[in-house]
PDB file of N, CA and C in Angstrom:
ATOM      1  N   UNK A   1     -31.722  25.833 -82.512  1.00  0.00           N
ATOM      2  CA  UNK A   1     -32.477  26.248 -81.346  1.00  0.00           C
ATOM      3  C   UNK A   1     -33.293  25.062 -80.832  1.00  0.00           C
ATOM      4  N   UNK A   2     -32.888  24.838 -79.440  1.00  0.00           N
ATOM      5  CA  UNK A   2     -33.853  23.854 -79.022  1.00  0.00           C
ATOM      6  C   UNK A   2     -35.162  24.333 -78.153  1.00  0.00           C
ATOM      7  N   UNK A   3     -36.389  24.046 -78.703  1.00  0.00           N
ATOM      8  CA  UNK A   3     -37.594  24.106 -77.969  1.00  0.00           C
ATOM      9  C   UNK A   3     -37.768  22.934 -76.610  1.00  0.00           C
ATOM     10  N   UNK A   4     -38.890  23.099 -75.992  1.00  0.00           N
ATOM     11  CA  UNK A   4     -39.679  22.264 -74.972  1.00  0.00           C
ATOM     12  C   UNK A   4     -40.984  22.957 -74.609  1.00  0.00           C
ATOM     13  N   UNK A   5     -41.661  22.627 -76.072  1.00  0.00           N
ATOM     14  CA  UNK A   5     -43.262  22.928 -75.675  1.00  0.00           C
ATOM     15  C   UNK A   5     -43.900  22.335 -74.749  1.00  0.00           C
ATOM     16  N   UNK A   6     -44.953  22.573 -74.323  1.00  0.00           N
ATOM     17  CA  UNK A   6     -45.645  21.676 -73.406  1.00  0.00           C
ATOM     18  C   UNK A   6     -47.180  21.479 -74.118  1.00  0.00           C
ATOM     19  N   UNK A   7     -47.943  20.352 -74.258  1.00  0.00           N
ATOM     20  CA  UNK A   7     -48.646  20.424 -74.515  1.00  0.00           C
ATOM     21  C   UNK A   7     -50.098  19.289 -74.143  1.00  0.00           C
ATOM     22  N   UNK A   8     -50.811  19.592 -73.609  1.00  0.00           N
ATOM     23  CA  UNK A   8     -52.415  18.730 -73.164  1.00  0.00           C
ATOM     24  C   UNK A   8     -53.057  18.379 -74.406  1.00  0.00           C
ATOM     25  N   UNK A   9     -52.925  17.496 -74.078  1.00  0.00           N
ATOM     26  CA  UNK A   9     -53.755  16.471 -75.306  1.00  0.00           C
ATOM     27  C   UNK A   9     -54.205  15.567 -74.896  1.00  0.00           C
ATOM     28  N   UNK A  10     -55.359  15.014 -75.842  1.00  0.00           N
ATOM     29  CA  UNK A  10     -56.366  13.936 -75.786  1.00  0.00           C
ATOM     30  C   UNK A  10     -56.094  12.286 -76.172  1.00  0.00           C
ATOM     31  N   UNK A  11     -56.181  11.542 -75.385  1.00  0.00           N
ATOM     32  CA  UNK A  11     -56.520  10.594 -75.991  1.00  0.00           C
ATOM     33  C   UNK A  11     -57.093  10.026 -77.385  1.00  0.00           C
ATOM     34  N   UNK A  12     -56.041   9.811 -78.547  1.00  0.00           N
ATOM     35  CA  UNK A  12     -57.126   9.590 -79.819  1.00  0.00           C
ATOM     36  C   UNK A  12     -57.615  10.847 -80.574  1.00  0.00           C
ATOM     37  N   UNK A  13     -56.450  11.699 -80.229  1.00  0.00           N
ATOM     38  CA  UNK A  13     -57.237  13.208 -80.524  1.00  0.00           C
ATOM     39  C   UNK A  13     -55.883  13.643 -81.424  1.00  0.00           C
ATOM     40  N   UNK A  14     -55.121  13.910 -82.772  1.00  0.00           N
ATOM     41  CA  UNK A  14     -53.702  13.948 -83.252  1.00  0.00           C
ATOM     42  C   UNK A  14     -53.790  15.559 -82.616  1.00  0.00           C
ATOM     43  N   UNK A  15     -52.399  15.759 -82.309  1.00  0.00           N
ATOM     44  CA  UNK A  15     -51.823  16.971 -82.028  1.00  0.00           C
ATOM     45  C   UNK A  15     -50.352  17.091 -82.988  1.00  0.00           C
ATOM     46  N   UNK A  16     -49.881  18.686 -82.979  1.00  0.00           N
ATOM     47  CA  UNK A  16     -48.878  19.011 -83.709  1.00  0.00           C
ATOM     48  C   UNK A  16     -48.061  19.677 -83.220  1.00  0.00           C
ATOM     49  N   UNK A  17     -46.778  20.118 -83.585  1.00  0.00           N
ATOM     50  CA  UNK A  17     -45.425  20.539 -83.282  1.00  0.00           C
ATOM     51  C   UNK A  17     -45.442  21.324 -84.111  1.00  0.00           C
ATOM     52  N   UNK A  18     -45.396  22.928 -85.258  1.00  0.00           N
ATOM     53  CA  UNK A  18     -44.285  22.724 -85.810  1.00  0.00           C
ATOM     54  C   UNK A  18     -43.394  24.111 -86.226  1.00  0.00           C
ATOM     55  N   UNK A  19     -42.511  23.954 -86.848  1.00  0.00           N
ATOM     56  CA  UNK A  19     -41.471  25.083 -86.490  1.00  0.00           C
ATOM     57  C   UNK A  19     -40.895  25.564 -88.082  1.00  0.00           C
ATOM     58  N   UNK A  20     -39.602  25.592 -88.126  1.00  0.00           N
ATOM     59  CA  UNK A  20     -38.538  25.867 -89.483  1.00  0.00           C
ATOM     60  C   UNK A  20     -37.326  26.053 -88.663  1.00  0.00           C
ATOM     61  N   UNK A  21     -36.401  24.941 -89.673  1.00  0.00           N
ATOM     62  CA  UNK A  21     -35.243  25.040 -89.150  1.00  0.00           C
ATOM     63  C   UNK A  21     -34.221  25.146 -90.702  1.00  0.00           C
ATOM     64  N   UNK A  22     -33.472  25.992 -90.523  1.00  0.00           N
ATOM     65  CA  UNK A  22     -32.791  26.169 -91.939  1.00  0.00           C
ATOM     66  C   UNK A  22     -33.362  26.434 -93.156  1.00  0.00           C
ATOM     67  N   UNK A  23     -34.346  27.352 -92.612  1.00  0.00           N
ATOM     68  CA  UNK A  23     -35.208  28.144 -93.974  1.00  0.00           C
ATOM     69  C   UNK A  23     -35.881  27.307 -94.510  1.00  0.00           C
ATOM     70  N   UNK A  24     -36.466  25.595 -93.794  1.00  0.00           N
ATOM     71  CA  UNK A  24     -37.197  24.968 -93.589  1.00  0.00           C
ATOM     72  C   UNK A  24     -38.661  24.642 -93.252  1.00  0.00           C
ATOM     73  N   UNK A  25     -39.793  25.065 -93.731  1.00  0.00           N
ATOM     74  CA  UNK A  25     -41.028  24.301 -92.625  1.00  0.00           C
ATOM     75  C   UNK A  25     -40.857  22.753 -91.937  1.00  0.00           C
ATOM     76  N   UNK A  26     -41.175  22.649 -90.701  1.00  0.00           N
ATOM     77  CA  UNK A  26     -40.902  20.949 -90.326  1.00  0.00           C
ATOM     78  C   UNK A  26     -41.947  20.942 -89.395  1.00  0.00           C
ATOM     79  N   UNK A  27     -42.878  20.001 -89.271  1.00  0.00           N
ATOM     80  CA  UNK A  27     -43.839  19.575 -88.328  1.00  0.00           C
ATOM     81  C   UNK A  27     -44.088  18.343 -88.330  1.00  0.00           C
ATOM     82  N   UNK A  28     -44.491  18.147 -86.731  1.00  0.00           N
ATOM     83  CA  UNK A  28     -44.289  16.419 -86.202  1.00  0.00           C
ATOM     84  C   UNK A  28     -46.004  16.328 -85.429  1.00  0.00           C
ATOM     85  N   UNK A  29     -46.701  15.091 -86.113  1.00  0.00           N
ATOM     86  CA  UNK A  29     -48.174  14.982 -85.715  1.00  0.00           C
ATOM     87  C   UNK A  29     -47.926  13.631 -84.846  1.00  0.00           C
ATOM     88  N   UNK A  30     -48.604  13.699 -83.935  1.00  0.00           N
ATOM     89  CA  UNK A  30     -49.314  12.147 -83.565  1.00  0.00           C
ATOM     90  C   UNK A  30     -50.310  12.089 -83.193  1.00  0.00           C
ATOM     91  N   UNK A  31     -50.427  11.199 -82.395  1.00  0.00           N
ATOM     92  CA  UNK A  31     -52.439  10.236 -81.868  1.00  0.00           C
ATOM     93  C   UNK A  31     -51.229   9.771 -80.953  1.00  0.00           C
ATOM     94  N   UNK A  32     -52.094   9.667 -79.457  1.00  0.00           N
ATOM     95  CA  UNK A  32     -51.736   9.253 -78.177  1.00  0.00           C
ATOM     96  C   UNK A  32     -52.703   8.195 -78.214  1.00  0.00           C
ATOM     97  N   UNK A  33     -52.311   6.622 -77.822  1.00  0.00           N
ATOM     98  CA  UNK A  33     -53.436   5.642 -77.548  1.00  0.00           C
ATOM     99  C   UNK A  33     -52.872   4.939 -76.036  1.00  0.00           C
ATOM    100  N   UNK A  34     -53.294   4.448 -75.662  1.00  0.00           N
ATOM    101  CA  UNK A  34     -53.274   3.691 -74.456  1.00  0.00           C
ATOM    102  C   UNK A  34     -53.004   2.246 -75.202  1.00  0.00           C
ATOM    103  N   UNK A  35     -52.466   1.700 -74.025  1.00  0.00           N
ATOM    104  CA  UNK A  35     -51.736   0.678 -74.476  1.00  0.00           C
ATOM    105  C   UNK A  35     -52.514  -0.417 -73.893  1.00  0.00           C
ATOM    106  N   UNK A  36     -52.681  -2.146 -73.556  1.00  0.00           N
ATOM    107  CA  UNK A  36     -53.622  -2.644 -73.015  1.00  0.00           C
ATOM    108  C   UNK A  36     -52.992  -2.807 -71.568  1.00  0.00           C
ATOM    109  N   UNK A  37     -51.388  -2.459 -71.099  1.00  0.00           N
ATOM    110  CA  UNK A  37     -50.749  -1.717 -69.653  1.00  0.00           C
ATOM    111  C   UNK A  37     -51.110  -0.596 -69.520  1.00  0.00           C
ATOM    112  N   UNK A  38     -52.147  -0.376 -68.956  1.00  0.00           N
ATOM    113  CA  UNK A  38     -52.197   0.842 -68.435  1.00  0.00           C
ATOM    114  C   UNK A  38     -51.296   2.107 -68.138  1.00  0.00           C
ATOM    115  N   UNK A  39     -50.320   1.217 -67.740  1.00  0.00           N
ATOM    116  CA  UNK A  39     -49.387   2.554 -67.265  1.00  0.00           C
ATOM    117  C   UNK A  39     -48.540   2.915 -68.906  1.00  0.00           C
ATOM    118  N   UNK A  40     -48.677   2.631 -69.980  1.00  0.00           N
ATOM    119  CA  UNK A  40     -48.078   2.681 -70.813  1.00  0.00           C
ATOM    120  C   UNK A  40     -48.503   3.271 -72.190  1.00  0.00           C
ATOM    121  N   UNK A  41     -47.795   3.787 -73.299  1.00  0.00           N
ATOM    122  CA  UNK A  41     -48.886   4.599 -74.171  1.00  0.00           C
ATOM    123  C   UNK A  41     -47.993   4.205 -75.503  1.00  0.00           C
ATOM    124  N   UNK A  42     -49.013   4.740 -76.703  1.00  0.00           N
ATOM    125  CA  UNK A  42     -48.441   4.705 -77.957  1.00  0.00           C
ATOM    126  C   UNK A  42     -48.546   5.479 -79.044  1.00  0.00           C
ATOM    127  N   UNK A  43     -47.616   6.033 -79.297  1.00  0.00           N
ATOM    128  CA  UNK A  43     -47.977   7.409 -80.196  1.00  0.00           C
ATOM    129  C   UNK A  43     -47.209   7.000 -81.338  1.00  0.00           C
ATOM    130  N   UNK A  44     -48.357   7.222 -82.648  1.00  0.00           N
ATOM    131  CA  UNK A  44     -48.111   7.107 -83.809  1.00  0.00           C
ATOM    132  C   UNK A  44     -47.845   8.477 -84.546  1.00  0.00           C
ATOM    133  N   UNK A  45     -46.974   8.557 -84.996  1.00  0.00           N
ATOM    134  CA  UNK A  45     -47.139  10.256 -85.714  1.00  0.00           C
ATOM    135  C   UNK A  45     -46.775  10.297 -87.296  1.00  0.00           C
ATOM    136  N   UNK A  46     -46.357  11.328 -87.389  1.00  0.00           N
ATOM    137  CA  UNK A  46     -45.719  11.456 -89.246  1.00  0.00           C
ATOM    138  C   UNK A  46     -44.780  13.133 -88.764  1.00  0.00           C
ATOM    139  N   UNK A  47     -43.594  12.819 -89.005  1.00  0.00           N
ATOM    140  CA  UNK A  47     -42.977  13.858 -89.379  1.00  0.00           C
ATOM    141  C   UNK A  47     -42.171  14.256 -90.603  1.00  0.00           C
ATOM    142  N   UNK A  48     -43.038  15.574 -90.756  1.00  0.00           N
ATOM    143  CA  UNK A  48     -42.324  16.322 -92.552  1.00  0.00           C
ATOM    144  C   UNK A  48     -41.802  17.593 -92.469  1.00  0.00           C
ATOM    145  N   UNK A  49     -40.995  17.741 -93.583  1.00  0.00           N
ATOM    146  CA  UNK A  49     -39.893  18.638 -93.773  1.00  0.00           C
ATOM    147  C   UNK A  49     -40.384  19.363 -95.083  1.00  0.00           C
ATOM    148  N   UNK A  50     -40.705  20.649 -94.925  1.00  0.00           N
ATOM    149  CA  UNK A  50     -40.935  21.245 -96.375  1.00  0.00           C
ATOM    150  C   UNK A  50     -41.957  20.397 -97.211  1.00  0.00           C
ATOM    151  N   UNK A  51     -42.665  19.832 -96.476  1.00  0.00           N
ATOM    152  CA  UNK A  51     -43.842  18.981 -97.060  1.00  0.00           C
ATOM    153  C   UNK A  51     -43.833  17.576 -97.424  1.00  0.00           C
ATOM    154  N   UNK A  52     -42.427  16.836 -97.435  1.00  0.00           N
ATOM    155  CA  UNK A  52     -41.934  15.807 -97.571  1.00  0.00           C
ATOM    156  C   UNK A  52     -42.251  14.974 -96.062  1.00  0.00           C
ATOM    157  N   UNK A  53     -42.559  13.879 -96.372  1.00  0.00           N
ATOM    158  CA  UNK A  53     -42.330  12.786 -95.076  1.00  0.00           C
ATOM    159  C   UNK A  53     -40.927  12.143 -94.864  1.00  0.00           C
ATOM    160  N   UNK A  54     -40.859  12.666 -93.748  1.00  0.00           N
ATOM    161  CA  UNK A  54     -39.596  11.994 -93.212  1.00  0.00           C
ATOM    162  C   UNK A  54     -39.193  10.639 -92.701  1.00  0.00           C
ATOM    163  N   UNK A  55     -40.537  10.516 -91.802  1.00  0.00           N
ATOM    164  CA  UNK A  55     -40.708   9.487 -90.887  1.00  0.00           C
ATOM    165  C   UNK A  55     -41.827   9.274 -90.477  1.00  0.00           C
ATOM    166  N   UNK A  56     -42.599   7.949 -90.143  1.00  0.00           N
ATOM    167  CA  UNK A  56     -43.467   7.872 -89.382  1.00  0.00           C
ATOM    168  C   UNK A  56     -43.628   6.451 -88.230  1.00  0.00           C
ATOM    169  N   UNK A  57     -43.038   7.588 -87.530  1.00  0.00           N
ATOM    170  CA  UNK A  57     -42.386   6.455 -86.071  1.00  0.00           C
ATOM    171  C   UNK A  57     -43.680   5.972 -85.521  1.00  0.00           C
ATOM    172  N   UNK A  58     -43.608   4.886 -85.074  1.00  0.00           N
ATOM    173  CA  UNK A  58     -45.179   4.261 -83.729  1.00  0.00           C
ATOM    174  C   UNK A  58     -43.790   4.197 -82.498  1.00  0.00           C
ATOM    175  N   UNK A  59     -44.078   5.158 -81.499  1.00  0.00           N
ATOM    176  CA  UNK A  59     -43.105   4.570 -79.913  1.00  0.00           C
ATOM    177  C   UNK A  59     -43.817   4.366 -78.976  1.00  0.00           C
ATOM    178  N   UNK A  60     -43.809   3.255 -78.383  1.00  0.00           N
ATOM    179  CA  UNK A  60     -44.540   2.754 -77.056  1.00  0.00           C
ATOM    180  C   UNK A  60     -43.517   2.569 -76.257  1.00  0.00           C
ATOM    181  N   UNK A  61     -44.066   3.340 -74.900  1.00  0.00           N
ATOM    182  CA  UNK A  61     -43.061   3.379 -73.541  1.00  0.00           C
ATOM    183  C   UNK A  61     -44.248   3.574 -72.731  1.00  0.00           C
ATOM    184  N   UNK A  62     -43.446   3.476 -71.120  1.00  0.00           N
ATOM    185  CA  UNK A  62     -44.294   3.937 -69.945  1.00  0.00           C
ATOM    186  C   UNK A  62     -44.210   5.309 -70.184  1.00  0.00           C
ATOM    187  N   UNK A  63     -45.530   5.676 -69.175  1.00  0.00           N
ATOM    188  CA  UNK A  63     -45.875   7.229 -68.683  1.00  0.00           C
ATOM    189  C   UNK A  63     -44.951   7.549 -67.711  1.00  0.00           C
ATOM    190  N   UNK A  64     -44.610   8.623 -68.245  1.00  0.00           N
ATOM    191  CA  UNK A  64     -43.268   9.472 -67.341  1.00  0.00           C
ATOM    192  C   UNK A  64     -41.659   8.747 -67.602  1.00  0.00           C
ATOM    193  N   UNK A  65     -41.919   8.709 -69.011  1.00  0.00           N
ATOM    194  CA  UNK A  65     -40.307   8.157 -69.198  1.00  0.00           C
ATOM    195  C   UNK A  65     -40.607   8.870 -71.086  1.00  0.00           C
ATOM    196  N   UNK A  66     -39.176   8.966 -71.044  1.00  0.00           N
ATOM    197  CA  UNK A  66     -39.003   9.701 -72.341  1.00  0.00           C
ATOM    198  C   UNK A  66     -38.959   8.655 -73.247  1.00  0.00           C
ATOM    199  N   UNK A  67     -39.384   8.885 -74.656  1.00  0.00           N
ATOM    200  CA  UNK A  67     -39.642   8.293 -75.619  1.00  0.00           C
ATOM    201  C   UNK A  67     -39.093   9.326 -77.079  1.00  0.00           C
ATOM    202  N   UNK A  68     -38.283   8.874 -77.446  1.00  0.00           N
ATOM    203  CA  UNK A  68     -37.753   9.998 -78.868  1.00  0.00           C
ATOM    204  C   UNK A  68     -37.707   8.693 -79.916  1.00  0.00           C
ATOM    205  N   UNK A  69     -37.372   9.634 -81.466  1.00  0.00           N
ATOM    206  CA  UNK A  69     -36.861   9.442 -82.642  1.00  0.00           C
ATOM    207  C   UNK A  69     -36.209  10.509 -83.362  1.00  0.00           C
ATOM    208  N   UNK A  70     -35.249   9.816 -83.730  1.00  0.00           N
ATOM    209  CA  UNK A  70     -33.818  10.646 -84.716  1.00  0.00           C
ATOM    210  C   UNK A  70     -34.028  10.520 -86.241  1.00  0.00           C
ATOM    211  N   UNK A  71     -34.287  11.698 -86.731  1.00  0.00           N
ATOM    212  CA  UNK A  71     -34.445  11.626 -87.956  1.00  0.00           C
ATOM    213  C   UNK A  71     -33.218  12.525 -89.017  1.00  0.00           C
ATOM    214  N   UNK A  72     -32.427  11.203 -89.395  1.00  0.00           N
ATOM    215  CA  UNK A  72     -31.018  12.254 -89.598  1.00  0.00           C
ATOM    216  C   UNK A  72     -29.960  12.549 -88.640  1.00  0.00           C
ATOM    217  N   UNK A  73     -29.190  13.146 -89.047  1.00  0.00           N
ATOM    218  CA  UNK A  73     -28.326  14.334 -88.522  1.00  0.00           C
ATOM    219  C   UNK A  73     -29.069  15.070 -87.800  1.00  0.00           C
ATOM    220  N   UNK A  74     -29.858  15.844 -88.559  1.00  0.00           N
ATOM    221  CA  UNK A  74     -30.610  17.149 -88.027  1.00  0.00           C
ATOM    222  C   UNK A  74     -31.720  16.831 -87.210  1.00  0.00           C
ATOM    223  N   UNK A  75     -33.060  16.330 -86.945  1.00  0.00           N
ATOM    224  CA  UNK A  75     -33.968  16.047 -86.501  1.00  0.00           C
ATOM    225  C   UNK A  75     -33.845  15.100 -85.144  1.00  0.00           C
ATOM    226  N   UNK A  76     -34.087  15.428 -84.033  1.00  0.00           N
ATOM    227  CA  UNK A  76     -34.551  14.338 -83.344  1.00  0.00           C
ATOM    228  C   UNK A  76     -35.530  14.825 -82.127  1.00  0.00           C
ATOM    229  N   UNK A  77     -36.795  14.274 -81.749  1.00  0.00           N
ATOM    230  CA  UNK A  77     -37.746  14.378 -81.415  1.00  0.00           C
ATOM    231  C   UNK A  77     -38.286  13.393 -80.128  1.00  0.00           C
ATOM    232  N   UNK A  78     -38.101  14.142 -78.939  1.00  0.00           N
ATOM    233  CA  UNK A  78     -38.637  13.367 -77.533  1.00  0.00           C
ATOM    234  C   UNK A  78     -39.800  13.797 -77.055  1.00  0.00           C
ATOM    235  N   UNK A  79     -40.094  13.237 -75.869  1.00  0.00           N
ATOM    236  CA  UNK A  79     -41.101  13.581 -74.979  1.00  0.00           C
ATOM    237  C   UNK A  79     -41.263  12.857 -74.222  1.00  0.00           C
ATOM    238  N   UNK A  80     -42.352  13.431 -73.504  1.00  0.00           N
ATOM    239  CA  UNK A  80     -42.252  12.547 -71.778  1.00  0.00           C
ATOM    240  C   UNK A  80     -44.364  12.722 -71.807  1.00  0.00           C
ATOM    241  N   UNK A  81     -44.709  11.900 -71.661  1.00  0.00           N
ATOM    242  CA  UNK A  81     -46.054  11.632 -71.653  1.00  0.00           C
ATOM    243  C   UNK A  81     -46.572  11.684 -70.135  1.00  0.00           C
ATOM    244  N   UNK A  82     -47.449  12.205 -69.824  1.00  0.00           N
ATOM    245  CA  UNK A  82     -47.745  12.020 -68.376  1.00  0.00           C
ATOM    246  C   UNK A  82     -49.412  12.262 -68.226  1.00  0.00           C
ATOM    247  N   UNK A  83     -49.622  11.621 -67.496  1.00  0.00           N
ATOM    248  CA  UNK A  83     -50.936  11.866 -67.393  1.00  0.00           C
ATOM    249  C   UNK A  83     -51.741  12.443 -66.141  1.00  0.00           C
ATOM    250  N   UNK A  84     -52.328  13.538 -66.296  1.00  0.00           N
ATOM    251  CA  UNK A  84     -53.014  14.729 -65.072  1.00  0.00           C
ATOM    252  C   UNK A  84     -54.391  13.749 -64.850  1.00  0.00           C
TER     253      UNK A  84
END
């Protein structure tokens, strides 16, 4: 099942994702920072599976362009950052 939460968040403030997939718990954290381009951002997170760490990606891109990581086969994790 694919989701597309939406979610408002803070600057410097970690937010979370998380779900179960295959009789699984899995949740994906980050921290949104600004980059010293303005138009650009950097989110550090940690994503775990049943309590295990999977990954802990840093992705820096522009605002309003998608930014993912593939974790596995099974896992992969985008978003589009924008700022109101």
């Amino acid at each position: 099942m694919t989701t597309s939460p939406r979610l408002l968040v803070r600057e410097n403030e970690p937010f979370a994702v998380a779900g179960e997939h295959g009789g699984k718990p899995w949740r994906v954290e980050f921290i949104l920072d600004k980059t010293s381009d303005a138009r650009s951002v950097r989110l550090a997170g940690k994503i775990t599976e049943g309590g295990q760490t999977l990954a802990a990606p840093v992705l820096v891109g522009k605002l309003g362009e998608q930014l993912g990581v593939k974790v596995g086969d099974d896992l992969r994790v985008a978003m589009v950052v924008r700022q109101d």
